[in-house]
C-alpha atoms as a PDB file:
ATOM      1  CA  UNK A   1       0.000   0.000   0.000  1.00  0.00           C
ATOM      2  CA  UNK A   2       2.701   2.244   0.519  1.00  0.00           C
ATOM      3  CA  UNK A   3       4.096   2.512  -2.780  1.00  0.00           C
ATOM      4  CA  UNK A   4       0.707   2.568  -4.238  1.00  0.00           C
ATOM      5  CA  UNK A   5      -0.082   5.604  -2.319  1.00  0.00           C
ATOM      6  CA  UNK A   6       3.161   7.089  -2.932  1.00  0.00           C
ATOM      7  CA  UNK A   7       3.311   6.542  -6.469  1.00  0.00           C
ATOM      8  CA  UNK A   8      -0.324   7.820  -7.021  1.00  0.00           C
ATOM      9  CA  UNK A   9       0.527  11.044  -5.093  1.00  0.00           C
ATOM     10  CA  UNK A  10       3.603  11.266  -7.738  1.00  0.00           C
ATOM     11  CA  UNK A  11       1.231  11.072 -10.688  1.00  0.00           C
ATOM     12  CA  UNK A  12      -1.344  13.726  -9.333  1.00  0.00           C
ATOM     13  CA  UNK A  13       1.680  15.846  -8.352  1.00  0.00           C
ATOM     14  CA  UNK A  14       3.274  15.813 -12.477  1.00  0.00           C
ATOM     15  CA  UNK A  15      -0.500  15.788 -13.875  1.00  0.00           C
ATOM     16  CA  UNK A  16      -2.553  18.174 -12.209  1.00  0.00           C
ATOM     17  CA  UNK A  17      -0.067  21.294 -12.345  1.00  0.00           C
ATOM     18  CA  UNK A  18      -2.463  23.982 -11.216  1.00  0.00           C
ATOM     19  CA  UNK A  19      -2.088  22.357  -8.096  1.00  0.00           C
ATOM     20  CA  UNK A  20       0.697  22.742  -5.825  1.00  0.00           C
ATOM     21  CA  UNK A  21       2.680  19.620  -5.385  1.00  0.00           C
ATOM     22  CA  UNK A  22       2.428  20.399  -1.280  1.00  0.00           C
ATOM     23  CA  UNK A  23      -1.077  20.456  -1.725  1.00  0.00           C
ATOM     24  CA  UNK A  24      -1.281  16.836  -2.775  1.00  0.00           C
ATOM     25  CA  UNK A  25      -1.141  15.226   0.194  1.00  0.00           C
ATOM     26  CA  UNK A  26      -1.138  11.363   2.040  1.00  0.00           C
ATOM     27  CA  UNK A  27      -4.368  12.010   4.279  1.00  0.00           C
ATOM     28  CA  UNK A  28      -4.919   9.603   7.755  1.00  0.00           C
ATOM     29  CA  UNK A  29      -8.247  10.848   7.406  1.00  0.00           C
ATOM     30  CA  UNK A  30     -10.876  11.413   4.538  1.00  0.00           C
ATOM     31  CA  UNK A  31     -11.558  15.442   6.613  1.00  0.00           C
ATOM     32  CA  UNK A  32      -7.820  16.030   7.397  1.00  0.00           C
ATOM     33  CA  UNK A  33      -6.479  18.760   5.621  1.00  0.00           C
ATOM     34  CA  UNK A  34      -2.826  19.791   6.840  1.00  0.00           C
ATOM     35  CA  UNK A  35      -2.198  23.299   8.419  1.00  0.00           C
ATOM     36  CA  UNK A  36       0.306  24.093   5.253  1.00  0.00           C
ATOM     37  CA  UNK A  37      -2.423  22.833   2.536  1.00  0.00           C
ATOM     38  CA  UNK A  38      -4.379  25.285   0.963  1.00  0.00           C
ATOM     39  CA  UNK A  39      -7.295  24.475  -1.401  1.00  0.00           C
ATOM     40  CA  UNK A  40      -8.015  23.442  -4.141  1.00  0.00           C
ATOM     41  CA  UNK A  41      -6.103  20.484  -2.503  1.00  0.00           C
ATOM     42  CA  UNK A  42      -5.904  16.444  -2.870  1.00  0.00           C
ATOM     43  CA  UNK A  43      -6.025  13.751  -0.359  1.00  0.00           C
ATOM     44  CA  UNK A  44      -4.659  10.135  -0.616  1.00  0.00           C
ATOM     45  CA  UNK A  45      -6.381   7.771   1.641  1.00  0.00           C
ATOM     46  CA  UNK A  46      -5.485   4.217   2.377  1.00  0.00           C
ATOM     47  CA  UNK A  47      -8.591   2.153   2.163  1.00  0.00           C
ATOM     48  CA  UNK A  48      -9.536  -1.733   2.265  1.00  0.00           C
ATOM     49  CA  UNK A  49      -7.317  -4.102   1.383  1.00  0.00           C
ATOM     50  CA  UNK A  50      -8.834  -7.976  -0.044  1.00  0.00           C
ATOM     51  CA  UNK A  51      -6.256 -11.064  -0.479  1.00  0.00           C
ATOM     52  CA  UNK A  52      -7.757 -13.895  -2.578  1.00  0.00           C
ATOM     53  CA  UNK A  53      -5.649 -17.339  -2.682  1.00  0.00           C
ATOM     54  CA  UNK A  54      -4.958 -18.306  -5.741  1.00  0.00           C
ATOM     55  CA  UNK A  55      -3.358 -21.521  -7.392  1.00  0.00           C
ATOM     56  CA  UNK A  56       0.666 -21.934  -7.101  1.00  0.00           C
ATOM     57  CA  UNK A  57       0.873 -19.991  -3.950  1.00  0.00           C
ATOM     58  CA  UNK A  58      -0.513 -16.598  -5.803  1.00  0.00           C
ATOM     59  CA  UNK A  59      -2.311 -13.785  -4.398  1.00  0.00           C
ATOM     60  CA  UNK A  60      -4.471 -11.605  -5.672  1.00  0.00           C
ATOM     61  CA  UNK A  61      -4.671  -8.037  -3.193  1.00  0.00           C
ATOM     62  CA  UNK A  62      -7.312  -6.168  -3.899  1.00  0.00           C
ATOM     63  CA  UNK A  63      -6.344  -2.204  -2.782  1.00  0.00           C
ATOM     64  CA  UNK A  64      -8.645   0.456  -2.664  1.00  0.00           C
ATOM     65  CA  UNK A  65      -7.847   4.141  -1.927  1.00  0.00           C
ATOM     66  CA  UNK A  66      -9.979   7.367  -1.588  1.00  0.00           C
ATOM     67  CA  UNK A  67      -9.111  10.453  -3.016  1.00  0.00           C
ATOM     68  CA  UNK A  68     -10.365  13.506  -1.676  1.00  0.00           C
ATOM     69  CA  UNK A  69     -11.238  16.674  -3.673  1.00  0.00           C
ATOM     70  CA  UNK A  70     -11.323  19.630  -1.621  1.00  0.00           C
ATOM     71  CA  UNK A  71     -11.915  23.126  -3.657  1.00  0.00           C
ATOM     72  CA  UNK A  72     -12.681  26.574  -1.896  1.00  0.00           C
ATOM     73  CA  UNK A  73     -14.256  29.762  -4.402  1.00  0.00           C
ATOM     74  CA  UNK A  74     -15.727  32.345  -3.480  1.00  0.00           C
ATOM     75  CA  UNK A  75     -18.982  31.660  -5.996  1.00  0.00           C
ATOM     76  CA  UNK A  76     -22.187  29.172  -4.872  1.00  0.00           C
ATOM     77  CA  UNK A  77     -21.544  27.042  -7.798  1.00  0.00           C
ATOM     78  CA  UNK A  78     -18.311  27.559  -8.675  1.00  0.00           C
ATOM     79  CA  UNK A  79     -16.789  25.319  -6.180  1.00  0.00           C
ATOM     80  CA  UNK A  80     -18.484  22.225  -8.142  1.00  0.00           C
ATOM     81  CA  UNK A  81     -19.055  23.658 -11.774  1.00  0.00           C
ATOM     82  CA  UNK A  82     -15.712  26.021 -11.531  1.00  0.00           C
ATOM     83  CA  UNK A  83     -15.386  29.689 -12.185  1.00  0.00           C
ATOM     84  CA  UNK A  84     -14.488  30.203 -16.259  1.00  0.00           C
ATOM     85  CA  UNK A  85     -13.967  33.792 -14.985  1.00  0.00           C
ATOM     86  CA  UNK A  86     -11.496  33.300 -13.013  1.00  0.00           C
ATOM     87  CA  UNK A  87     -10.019  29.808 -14.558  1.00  0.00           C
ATOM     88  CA  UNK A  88     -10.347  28.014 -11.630  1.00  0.00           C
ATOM     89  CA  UNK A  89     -11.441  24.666 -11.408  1.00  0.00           C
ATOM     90  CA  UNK A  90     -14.515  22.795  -9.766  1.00  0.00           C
ATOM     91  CA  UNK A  91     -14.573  19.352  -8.188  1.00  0.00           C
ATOM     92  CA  UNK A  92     -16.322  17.987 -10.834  1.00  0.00           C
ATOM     93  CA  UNK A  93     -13.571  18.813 -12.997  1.00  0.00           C
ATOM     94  CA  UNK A  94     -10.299  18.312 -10.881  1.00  0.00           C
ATOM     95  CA  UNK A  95     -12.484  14.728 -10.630  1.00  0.00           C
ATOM     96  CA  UNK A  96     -11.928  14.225 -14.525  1.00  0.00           C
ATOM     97  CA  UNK A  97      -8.533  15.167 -14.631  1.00  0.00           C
ATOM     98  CA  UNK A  98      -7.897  12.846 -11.846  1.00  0.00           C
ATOM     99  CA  UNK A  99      -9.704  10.034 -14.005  1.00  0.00           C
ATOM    100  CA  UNK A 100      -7.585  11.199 -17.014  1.00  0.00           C
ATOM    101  CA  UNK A 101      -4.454  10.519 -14.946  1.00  0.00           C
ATOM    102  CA  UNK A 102      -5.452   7.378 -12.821  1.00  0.00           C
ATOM    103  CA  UNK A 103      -7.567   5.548 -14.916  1.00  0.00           C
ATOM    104  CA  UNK A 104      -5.963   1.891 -16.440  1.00  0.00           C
ATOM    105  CA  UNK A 105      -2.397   3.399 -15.241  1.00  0.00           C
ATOM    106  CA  UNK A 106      -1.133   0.356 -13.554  1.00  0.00           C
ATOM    107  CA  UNK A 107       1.953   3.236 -12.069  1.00  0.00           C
ATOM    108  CA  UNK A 108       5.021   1.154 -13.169  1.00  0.00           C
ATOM    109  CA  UNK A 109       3.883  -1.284 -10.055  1.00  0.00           C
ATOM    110  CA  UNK A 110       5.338  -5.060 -10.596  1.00  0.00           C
ATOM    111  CA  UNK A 111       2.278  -7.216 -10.310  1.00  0.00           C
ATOM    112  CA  UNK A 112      -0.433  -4.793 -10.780  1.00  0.00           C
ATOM    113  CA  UNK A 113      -3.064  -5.936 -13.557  1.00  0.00           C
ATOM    114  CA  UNK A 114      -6.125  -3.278 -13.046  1.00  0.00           C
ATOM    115  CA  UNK A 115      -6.666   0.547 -11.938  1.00  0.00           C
ATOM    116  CA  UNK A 116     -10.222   1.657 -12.061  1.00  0.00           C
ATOM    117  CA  UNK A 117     -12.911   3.721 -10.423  1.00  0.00           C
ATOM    118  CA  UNK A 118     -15.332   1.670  -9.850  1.00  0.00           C
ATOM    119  CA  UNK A 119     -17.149   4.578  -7.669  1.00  0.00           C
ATOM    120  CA  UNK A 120     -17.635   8.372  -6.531  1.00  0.00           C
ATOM    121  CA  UNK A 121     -19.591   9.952  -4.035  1.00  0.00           C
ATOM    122  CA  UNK A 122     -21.487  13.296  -5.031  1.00  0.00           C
ATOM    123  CA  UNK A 123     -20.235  16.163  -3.535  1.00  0.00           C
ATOM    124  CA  UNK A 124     -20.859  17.564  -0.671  1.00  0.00           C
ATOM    125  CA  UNK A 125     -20.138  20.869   1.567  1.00  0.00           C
ATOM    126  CA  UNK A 126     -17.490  20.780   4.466  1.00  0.00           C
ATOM    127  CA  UNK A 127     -16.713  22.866   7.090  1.00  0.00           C
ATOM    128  CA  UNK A 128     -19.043  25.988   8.280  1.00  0.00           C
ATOM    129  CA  UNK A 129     -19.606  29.465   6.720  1.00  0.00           C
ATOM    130  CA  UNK A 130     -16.535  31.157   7.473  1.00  0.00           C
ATOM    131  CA  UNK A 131     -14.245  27.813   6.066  1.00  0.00           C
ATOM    132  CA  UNK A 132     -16.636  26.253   3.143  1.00  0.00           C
ATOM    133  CA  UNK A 133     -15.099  23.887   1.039  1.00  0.00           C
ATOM    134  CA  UNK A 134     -17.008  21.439  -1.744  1.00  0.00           C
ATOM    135  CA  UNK A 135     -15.117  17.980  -1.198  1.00  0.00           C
ATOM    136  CA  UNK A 136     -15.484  14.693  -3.475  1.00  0.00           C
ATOM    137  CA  UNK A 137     -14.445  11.019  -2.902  1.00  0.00           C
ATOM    138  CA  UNK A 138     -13.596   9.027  -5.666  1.00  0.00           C
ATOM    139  CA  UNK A 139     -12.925   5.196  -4.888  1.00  0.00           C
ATOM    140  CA  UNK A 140      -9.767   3.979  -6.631  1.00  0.00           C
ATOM    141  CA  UNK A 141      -9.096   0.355  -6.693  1.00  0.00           C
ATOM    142  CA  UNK A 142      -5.884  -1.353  -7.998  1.00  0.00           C
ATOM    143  CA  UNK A 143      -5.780  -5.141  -8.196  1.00  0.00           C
ATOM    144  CA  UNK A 144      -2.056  -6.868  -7.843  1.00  0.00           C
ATOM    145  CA  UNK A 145      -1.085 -10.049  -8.554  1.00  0.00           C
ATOM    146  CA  UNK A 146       1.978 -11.870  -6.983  1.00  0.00           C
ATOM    147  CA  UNK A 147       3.660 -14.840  -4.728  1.00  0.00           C
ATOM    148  CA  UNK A 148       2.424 -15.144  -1.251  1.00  0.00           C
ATOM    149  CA  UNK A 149       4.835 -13.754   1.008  1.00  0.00           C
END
């Protein structure tokens, strides 16, 4: 899991440039933002992990990780549509460049045969009025085959 979450935090960090690279981030905690993050911002959550035995003393791990979208504008909608104003982005569409980058990209990972979304949650509003932010959860799972340890 560790170099799953590392090397999916690399990808975000090269592909999704109007972000800053501190601001993609390995989250304990699907509401933890650090004190130095600023929005719009990107948690990496650990999630469930599922071993199936398979013949010749394979495994197949199932790992699934969260990512968390958290944007913060100024405009109602513009914090899940975006602001073409301004050129800022929404959730919904830091969510497809996040697809575009994640999507079948098996992340140079010996063993790994799938990387999919099978899920994502619609968004919804965190925090209060003075510290609004829209946040998103998308469900990643990566399936990895390999000798029992």
């Amino acid at each position: 899991m560790k170099a799953l979450l590392t090397a999916i935090q690399t990808q975000l960090q090269t592909d999704l440039t109007y972000i800053r690279d501190s601001d993609i981030y390995i989250a304990p905690h699907e509401n933890y933002i650090p004190s130095q993050v600023r929005p719009p911002c990107v948690g990496i959550k650990d999630g469930r992990i599922d071993r199936k035995e398979l013949a010749s003393g394979m495994l197949e791990v199932t790992l699934n990780v969260t990512i968390v979208i958290m944007v913060q504008l100024a405009k109602d909608e513009a914090s899940i549509m975006g602001d073409t104003a301004t050129s800022k982005k929404g959730v919904l569409e830091i969510s497809d460049d996040i697809q575009e980058a994640l999507d079948e990209n098996l992340l140079d990972i010996d063993g790994m045969q799938e990387a999919y979304s099978p899920s994502e949650e619609g968004s919804v509003l965190f925090g209060d009025e003075k510290e609004a932010l829209q946040r998103k959860l998308i469900t990643y799972q990566y399936i990895r085959e390999g000798l029992r340890p």
